[in-house]
Every structure is written in C-alpha cells, then in structure tokens.
C-alpha atoms as a PDB file:
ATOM      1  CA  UNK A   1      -9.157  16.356 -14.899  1.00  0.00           C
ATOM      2  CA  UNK A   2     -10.383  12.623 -14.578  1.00  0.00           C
ATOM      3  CA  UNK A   3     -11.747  12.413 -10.666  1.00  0.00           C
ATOM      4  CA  UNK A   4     -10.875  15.932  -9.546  1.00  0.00           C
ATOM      5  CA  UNK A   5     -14.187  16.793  -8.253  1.00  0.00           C
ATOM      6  CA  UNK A   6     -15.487  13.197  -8.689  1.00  0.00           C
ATOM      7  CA  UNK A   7     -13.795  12.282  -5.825  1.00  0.00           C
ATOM      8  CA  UNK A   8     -15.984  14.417  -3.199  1.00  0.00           C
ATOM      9  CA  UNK A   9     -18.856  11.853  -4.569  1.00  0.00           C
ATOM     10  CA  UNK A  10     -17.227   9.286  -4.851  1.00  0.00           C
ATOM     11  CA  UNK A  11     -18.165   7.361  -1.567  1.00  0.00           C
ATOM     12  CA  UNK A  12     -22.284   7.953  -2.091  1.00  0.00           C
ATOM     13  CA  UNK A  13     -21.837   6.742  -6.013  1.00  0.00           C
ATOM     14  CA  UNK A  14     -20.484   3.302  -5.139  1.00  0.00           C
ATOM     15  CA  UNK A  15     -22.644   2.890  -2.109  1.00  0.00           C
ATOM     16  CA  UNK A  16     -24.086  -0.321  -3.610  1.00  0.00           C
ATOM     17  CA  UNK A  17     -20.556  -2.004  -4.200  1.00  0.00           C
ATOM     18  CA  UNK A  18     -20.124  -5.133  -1.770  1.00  0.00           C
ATOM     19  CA  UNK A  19     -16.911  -4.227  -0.267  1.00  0.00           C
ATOM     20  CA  UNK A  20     -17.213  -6.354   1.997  1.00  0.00           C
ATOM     21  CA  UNK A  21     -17.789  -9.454  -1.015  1.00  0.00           C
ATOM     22  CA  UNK A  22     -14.051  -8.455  -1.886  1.00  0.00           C
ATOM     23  CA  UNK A  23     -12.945  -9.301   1.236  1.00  0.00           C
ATOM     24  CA  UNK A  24     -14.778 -12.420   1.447  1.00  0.00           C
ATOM     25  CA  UNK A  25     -13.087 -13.123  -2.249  1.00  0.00           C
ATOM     26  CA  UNK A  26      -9.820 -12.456  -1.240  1.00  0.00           C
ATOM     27  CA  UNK A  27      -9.470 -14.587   2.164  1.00  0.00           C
ATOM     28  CA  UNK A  28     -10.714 -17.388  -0.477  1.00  0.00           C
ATOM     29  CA  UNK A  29      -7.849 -16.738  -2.417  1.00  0.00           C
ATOM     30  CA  UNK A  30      -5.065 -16.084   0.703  1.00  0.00           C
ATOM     31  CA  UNK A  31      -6.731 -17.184   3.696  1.00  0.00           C
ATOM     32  CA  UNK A  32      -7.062 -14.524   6.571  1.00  0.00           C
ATOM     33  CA  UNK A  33      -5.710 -11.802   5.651  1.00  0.00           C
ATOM     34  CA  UNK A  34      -4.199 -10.565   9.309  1.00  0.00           C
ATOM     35  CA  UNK A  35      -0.660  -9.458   9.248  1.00  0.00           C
ATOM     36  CA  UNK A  36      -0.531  -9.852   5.480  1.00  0.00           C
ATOM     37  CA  UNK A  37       1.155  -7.445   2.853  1.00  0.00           C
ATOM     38  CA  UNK A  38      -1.477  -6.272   0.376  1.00  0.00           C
ATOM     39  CA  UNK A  39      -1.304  -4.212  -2.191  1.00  0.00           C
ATOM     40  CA  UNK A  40      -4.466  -2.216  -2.925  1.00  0.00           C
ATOM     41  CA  UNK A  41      -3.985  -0.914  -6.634  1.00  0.00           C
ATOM     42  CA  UNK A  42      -6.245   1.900  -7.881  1.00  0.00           C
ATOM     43  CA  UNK A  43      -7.417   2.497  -4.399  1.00  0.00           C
ATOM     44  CA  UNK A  44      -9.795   5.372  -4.521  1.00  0.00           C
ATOM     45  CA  UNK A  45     -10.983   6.861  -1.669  1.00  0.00           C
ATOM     46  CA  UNK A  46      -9.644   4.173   0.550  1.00  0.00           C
ATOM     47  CA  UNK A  47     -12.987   2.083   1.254  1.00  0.00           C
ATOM     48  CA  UNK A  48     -11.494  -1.424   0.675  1.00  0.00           C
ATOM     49  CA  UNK A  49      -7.962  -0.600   2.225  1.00  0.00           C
ATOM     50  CA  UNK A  50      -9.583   0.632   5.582  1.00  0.00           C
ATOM     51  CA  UNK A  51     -11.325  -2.570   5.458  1.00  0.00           C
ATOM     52  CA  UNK A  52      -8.072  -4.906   4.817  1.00  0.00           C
ATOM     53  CA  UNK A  53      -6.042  -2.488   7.664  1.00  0.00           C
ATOM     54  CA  UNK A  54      -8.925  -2.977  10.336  1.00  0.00           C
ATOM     55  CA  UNK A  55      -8.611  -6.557   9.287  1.00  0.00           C
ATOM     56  CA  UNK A  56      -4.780  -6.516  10.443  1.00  0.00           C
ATOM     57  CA  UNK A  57      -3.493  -6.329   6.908  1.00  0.00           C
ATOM     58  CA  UNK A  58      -0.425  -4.292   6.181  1.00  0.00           C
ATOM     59  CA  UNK A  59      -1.947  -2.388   3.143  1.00  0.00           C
ATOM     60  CA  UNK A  60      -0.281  -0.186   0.574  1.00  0.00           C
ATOM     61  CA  UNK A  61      -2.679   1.298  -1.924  1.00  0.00           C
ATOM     62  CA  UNK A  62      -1.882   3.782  -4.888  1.00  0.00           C
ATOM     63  CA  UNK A  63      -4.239   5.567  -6.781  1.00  0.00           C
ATOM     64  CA  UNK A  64      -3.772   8.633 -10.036  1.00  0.00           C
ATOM     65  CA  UNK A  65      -5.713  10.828  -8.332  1.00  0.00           C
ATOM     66  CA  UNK A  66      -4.566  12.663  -5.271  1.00  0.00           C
ATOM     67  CA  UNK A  67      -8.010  14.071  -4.493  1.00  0.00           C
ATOM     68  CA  UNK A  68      -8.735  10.525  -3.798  1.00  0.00           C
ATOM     69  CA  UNK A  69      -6.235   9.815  -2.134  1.00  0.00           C
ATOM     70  CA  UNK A  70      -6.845  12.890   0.440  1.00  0.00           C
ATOM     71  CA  UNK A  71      -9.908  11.677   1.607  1.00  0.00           C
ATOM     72  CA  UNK A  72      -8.344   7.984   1.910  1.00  0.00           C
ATOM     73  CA  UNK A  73      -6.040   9.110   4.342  1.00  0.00           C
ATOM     74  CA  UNK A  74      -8.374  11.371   6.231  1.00  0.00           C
ATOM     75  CA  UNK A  75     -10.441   7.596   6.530  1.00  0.00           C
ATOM     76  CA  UNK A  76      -7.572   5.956   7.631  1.00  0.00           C
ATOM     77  CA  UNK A  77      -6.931   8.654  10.491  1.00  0.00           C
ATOM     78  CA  UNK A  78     -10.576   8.963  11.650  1.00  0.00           C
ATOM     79  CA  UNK A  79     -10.294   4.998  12.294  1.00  0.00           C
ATOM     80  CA  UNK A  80      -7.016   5.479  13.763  1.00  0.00           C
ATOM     81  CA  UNK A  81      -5.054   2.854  11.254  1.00  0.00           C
ATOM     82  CA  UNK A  82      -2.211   2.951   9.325  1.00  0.00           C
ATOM     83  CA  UNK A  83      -1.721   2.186   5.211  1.00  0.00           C
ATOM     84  CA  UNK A  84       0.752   3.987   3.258  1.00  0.00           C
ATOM     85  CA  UNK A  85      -0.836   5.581   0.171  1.00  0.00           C
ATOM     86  CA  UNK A  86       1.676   6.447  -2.936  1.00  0.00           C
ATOM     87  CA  UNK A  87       0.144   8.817  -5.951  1.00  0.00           C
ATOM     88  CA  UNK A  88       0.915   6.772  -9.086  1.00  0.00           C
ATOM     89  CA  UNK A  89      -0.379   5.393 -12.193  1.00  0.00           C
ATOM     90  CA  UNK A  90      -0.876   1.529 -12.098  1.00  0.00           C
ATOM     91  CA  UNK A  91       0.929   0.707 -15.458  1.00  0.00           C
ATOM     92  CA  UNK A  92       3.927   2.758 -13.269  1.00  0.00           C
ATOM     93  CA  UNK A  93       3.829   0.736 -10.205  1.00  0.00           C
ATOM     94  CA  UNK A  94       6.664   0.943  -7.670  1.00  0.00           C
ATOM     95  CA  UNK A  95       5.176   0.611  -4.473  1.00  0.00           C
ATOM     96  CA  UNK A  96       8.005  -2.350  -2.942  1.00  0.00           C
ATOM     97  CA  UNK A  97       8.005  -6.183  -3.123  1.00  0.00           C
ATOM     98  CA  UNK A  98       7.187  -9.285  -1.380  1.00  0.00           C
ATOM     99  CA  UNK A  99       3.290  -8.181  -1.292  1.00  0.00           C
ATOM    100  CA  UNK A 100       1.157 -11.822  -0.367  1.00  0.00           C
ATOM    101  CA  UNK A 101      -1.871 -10.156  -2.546  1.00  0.00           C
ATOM    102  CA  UNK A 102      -2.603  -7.292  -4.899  1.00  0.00           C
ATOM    103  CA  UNK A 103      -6.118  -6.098  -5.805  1.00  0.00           C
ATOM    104  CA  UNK A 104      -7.079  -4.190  -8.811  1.00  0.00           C
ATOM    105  CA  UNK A 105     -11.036  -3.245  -7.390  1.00  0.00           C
ATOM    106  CA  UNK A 106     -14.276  -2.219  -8.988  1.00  0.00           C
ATOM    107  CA  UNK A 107     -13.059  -2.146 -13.139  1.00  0.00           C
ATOM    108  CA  UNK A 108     -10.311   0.177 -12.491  1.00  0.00           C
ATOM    109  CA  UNK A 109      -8.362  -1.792 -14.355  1.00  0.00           C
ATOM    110  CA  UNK A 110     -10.657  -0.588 -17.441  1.00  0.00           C
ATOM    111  CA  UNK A 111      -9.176   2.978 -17.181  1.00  0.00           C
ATOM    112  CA  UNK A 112      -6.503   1.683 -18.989  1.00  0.00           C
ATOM    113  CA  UNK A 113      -6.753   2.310 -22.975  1.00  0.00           C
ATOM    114  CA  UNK A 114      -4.115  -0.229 -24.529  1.00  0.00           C
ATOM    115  CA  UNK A 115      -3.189  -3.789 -23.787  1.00  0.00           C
ATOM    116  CA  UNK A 116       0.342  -2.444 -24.001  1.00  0.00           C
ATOM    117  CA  UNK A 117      -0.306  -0.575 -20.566  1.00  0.00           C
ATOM    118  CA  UNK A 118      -2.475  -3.490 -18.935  1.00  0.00           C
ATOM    119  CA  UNK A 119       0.571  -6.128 -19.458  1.00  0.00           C
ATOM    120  CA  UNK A 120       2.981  -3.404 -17.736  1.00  0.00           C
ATOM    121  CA  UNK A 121       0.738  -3.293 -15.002  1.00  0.00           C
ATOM    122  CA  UNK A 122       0.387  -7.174 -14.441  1.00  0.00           C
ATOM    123  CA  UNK A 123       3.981  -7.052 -15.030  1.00  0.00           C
ATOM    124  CA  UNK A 124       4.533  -4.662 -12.199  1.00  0.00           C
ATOM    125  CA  UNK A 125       2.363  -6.511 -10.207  1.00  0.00           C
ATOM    126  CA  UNK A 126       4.036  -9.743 -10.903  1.00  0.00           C
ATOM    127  CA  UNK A 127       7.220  -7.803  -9.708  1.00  0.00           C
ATOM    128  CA  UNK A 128       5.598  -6.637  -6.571  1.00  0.00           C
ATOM    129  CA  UNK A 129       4.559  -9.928  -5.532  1.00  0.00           C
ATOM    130  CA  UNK A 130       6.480 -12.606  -3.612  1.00  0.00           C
ATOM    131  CA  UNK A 131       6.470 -16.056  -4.963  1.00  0.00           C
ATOM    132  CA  UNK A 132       3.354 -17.846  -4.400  1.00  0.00           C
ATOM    133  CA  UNK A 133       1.541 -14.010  -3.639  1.00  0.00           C
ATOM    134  CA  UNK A 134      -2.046 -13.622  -5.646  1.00  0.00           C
ATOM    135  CA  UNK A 135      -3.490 -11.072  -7.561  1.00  0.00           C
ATOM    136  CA  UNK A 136      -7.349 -10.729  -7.802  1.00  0.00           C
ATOM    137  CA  UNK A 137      -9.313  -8.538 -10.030  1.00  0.00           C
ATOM    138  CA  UNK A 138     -12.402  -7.426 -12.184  1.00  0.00           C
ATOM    139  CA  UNK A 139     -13.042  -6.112 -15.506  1.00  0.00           C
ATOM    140  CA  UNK A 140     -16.117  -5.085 -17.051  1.00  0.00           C
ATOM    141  CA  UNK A 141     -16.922  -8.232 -19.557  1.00  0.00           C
ATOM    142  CA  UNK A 142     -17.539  -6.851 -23.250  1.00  0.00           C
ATOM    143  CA  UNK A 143     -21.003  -7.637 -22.969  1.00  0.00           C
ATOM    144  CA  UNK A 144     -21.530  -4.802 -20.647  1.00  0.00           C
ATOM    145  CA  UNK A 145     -19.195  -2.468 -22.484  1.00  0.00           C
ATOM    146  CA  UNK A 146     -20.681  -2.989 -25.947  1.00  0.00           C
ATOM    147  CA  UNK A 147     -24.361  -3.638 -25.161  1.00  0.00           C
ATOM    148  CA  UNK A 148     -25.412  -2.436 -21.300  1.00  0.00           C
ATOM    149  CA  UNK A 149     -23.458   0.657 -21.843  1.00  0.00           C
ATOM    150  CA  UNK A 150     -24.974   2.026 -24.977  1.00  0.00           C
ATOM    151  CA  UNK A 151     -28.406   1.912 -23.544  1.00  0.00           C
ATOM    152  CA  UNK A 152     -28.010   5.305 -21.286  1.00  0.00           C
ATOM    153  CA  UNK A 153     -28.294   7.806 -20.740  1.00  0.00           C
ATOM    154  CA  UNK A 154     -28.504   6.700 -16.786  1.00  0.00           C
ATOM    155  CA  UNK A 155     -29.554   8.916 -14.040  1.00  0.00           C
ATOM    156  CA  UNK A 156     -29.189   9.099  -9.871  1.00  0.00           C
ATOM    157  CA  UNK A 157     -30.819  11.013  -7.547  1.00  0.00           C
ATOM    158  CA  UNK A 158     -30.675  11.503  -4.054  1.00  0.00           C
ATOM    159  CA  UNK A 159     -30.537  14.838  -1.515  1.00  0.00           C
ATOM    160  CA  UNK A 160     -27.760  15.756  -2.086  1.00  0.00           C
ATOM    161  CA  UNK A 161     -26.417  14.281  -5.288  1.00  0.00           C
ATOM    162  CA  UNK A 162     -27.986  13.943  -8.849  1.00  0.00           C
ATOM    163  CA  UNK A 163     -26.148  12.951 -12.425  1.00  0.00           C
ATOM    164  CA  UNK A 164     -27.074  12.651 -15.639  1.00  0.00           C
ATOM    165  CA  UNK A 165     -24.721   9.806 -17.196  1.00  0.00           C
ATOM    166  CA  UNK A 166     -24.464   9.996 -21.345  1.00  0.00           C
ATOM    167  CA  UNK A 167     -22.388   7.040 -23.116  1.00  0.00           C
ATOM    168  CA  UNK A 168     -21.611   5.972 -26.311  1.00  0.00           C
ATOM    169  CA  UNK A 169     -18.925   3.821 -27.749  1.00  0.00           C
ATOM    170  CA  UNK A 170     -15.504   4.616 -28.039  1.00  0.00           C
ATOM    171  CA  UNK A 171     -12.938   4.431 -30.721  1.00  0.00           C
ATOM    172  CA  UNK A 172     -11.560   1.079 -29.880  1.00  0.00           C
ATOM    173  CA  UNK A 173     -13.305  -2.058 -29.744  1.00  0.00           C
ATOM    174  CA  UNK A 174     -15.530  -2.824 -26.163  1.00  0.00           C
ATOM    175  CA  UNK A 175     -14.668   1.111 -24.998  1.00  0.00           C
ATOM    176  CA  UNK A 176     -17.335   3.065 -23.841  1.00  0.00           C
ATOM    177  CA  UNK A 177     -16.789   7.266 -23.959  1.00  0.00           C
ATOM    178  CA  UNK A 178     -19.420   8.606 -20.817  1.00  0.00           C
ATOM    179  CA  UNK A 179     -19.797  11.878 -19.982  1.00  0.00           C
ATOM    180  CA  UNK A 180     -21.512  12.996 -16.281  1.00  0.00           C
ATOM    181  CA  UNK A 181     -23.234  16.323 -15.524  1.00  0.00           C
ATOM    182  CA  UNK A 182     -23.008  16.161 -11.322  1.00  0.00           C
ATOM    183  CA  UNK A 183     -25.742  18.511  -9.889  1.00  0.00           C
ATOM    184  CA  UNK A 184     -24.147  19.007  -5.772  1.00  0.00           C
ATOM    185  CA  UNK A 185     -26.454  20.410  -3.348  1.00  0.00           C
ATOM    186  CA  UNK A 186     -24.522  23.208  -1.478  1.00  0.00           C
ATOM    187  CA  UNK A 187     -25.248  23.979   2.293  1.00  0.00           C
ATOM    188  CA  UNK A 188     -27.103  27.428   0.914  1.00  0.00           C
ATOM    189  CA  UNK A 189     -29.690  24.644  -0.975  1.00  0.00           C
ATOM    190  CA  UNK A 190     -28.832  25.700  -4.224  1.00  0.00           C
ATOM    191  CA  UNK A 191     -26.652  23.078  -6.689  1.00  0.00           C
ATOM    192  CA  UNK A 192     -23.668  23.326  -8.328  1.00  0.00           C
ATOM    193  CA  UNK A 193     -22.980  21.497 -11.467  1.00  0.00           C
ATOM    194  CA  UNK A 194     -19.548  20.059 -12.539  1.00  0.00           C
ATOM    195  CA  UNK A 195     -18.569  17.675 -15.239  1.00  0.00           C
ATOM    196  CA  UNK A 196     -16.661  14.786 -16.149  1.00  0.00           C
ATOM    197  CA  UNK A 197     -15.460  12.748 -19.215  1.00  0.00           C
ATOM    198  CA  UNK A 198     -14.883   9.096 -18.545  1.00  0.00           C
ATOM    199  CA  UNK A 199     -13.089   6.792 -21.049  1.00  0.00           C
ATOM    200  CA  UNK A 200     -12.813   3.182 -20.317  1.00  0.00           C
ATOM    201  CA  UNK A 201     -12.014   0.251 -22.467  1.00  0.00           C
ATOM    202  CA  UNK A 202     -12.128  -4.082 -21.935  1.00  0.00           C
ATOM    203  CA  UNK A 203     -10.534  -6.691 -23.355  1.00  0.00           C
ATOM    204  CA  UNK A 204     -12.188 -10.339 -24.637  1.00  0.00           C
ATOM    205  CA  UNK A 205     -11.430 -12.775 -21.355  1.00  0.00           C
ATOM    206  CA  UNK A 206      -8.765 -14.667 -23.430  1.00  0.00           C
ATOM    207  CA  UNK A 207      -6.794 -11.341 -24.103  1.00  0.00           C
ATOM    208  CA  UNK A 208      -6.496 -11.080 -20.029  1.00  0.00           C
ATOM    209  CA  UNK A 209      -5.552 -14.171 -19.791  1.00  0.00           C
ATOM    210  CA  UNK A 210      -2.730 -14.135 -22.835  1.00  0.00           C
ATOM    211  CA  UNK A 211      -1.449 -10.771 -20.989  1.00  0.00           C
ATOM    212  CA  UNK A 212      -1.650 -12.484 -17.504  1.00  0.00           C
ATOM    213  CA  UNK A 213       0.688 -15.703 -18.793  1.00  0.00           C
ATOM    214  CA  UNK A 214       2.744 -13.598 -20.464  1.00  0.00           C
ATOM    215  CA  UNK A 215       3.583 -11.364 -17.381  1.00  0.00           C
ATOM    216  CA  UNK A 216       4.323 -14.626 -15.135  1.00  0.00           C
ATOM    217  CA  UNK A 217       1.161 -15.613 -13.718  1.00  0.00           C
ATOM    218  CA  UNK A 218      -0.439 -19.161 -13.145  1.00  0.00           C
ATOM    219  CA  UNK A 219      -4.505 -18.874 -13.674  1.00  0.00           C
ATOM    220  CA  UNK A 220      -6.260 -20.415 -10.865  1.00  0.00           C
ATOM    221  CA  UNK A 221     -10.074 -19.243 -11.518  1.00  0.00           C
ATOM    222  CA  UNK A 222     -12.289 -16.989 -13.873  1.00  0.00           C
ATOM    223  CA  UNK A 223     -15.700 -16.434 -12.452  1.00  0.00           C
ATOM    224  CA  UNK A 224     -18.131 -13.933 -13.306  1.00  0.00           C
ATOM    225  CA  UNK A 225     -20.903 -11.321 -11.141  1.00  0.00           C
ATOM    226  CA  UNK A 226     -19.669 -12.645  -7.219  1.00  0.00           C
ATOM    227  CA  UNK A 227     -20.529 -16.016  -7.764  1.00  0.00           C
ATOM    228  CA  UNK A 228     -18.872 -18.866  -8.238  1.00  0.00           C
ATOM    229  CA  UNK A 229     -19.846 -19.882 -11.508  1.00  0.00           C
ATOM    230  CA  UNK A 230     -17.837 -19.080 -15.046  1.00  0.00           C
ATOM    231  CA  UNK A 231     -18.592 -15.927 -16.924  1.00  0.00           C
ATOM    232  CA  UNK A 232     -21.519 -16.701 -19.346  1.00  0.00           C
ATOM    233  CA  UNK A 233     -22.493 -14.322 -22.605  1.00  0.00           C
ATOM    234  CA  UNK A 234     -24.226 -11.972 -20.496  1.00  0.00           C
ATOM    235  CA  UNK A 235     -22.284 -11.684 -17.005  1.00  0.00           C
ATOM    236  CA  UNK A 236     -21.237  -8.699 -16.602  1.00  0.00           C
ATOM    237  CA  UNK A 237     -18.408  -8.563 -14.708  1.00  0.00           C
ATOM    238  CA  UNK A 238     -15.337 -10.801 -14.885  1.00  0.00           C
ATOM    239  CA  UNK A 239     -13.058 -11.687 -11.945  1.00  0.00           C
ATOM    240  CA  UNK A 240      -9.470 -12.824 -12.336  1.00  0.00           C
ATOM    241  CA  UNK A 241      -7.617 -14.960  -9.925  1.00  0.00           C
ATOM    242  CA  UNK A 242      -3.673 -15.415 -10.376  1.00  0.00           C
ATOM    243  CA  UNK A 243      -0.899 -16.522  -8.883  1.00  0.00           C
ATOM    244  CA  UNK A 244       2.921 -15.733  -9.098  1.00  0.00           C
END
C-alpha cells in the first residue's frame, strides 16, 4: 500500500525541501498567517502544518495515509500545538468551510491520475474556502515528468537509509511509473528492505489553469522553481496561485 512503510522515511527523504520557502510563499499570498484558518491538503507527516500552527495558524490538514498521519500528530504533541488531522482522499475533501488558505505541498497534487479527480479537488477546495480565501500549490511541470524522470534510476544513501529509485513512463501522457527498493538499517545493524510502487501523473500548465477557472477560481500568478519568474521549458516545478 502507497506510503505504508514510506512514511517511517519520509521526514529524512524530503530533508532538502524548503519548508520554510512555503511559508514565505504563502504570507505573500495572505499576509501573516497568525490566527488564520488553513487548510493543509495532502499533509504528510505534518512538517509544514507544525510550521503554520507554531506560526499561530489554525491548521487542518488531511492526508490518504494514516501512517502519515500518526507521526503528524505525534509532531504536533511533542511541540505541544494543536491541528486537527482528518484521513481522506483530496478529490473527497470535507474538512469544513471558511478556510483563508489551502495548500496542496510538494507535487502531491500529482498523485492524482485523471483531470476528472484534480477538478473535484479544486472544486472541494473552492468549497472549503471563504470568499476572497487562496489556494497555493505545485505540480511537477511536464518537462520533469517526461524528460528528468526517465533518466533514473536515482539512488540515496545515508546511515541509516539507502534506495534504489527505477522510473519509466506511464500509460498516460507526462506520468511517470517509479518503483523504490528502501534498504532500513535496523538497531541490530543489519537492513531490511521494503518496496514501493509510485504512480504520478501532470498536466500541461493551461490544463490547470482550464480546471482551476472552471472550479471558481481567479488566477493571480504562475511562477516556476521558488522564484519569482514564469515557468520556462525547463523549470521544473510549477506553482499555482488562486483566489476564490
């Protein structure tokens, strides 16, 4: 099952993501973001809501995978903050209303296989919002899903934690199909190996953007790799920033 194990490595794989860049992006969009409703959609393990709580946000986040979501809210009560974190799919979303910002973080939007399910989840977004409220995400750009991708297999190793990451392209056009061999270093020194199949798919910037109007929302900027510049043939991943 997608993340079952995946999620007791999660934190050390994305050690390089700049959380704290999101945060930056998202007071851009909002302003500070103390005392504000946020919706943190495909949460994970919690990194980025424990950031937006200690910030004074009021943060729900939802994620598919309660393994994930386990170790979010053992985060949240080591920092001794509160978040309330709901196990559900994002093209499902019923977390409330009158959210002032939702986040879709670090391509999980790209776990979804059809456009069908990405306009139910800006519509449910769009829902959960209150007039005005923002939603702010990123997609891998097709570049990196039909030519970066292709070029594995990629490797990590550290102490603890080694992978061997195979890809190749999926059935549907700019899907990649990756499959990870995880190699965990147990406390006895030894390794266990576990497995995982990955499928993840993107969509040509104006698709996003048809599925985005269609669902309600006003486009305010598209910019590309944490910079403020527009996405360029070889950027290779796209931000999205909306409003209700």
């Amino acid at each position: 099952m997608m993340y079952a194990r995946f999620a007791s490595v999660y934190d050390e794989l994305m050690s390089d993501i700049p959380y704290g860049a999101y945060i930056s992006l998202l007071e851009t969009a909002v302003g500070p973001i103390g005392n504000k409703k946020i919706l943190d959609v495909a949460c994970g393990t919690g990194i980025l809501s424990v950031l937006l709580a200690e910030r004074g946000a009021d943060v729900t986040g939802i994620d598919l995978s309660e393994e994930m979501l386990d170790i979010a809210r053992r985060r949240l009560e080591d920092r001794r903050l509160s978040a309330v974190f709901l196990h559900q799919a994002m093209q499902d979303l019923d977390a409330g209303t009158d959210f002032d910002a939702a986040i879709i973080p670090i391509d999980s939007l790209n776990y979804l296989e059809s456009e069908h399910d990405v306009s139910r989840t800006f519509q449910g977004i769009h829902k959960a919002l209150k007039p005005g409220g923002t939603l702010l995400f990123d997609v891998h750009s097709t570049f990196k899903t039909d030519i970066l991708f292709p070029e594995g297999p990629f490797t990590y190793d550290s102490p603890g934690i080694s992978y061997i990451w195979e890809t190749e392209p999926g059935a549907e056009m700019h899907s990649v199909h990756s499959e990870l061999a995880f190699f965990v270093k147990g406390d006895d020194g030894r390794y266990d190996r576990f497995d995982e199949v990955h499928y993840q798919r993107t969509f040509p910037i104006m698709t996003y953007a048809e599925l985005l109007e269609k669902a309600g929302f006003s486009i305010e900027r598209i910019f590309a790799d944490w910079e403020e510049e527009a996405p360029e043939e070889e950027s290779e991943r796209v931000f999205f920033q909306v409003r209700k």
